[in-house]
Protein backbone atom coordinates (compact mmCIF):
# COMPACT_ATOMS: atom_id res chain seq x y z
CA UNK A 1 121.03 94.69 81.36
CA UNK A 2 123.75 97.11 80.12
CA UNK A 3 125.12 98.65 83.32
CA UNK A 4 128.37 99.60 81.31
CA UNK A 5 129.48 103.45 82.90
CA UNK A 6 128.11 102.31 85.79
CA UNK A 7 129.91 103.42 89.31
CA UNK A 8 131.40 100.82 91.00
CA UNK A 9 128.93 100.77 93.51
CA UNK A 10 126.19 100.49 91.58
CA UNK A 11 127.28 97.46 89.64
CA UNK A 12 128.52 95.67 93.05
CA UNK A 13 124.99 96.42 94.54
CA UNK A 14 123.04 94.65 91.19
CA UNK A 15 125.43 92.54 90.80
CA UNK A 16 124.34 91.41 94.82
CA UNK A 17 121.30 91.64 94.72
CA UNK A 18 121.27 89.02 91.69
CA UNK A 19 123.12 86.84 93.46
CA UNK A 20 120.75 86.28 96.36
CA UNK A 21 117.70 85.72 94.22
CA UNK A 22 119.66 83.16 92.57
CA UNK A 23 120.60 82.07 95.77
CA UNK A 24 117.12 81.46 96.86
CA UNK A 25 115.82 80.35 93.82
CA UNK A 26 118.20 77.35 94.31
CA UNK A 27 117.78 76.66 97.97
CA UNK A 28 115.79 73.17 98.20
CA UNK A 29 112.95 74.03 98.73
CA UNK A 30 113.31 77.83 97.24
CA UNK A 31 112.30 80.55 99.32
CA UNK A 32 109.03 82.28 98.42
CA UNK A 33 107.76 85.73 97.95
CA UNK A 34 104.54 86.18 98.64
CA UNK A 35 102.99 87.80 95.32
CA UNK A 36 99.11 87.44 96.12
CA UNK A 37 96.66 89.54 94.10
CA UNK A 38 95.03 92.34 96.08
CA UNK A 39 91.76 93.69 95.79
CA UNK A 40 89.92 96.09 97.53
CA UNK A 41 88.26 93.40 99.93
CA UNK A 42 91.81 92.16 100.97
CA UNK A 43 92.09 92.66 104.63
CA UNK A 44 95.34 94.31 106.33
CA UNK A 45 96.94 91.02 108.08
CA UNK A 46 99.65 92.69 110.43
CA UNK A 47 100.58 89.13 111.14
CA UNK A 48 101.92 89.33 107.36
CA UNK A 49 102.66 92.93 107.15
CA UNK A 50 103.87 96.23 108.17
CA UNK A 51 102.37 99.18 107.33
CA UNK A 52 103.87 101.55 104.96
CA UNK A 53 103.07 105.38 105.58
CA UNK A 54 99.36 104.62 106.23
CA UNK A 55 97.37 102.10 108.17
CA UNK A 56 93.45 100.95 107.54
CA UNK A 57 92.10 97.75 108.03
CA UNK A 58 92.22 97.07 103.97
CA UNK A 59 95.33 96.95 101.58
CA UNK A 60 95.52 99.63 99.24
CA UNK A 61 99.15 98.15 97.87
CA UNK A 62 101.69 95.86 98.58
CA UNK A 63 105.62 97.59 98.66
CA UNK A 64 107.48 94.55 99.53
CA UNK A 65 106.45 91.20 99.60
CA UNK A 66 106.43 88.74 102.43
CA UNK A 67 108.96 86.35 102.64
CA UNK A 68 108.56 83.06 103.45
CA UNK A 69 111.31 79.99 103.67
CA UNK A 70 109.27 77.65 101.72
CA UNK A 71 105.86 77.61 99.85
CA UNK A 72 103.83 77.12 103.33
CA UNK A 73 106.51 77.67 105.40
CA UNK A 74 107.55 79.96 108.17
CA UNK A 75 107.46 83.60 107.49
CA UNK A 76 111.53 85.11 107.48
CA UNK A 77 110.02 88.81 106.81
CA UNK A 78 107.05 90.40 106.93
CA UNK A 79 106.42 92.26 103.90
CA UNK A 80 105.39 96.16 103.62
CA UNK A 81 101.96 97.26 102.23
CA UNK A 82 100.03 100.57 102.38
CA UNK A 83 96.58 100.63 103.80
CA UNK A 84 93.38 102.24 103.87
């Protein structure tokens, strides 16, 4: 990634937000993101998620994934997905 004439800012915030993926790629055992494939039979878990701009009892799309510490661990975030 070229972010050469980049503001300051811009490159600090990248720069960041590389560092904590690294960060929890690394951490024994890594953190996970919760990438599951959605269909239109997924149901809207609000155990798992927050709704985006529109609530249903089906996901349409996830925003953000959840976050978990581990693979089967505790959830540290919900994630953010749009239903309908």
């Amino acid at each position: 990634m070229n972010l050469q004439g980049c503001d300051d800012s811009i490159f600090t915030y990248v720069k960041t937000c590389a560092s904590i993926c690294w960060e929890m790629r690394i951490h024994q055992p890594p953190v996970c993101l919760d990438f599951k494939e959605i269909d239109d039979r997924t149901l809207f878990n609000a155990s798992i998620y927050k709704h985006y701009t529109k609530s249903g009892p089906h996901v349409d799309y996830v925003v953000w994934p959840a976050m978990y510490l581990n693979e089967g661990g505790p959830l540290l975030s919900k994630g953010v997905a749009q239903g309908k």
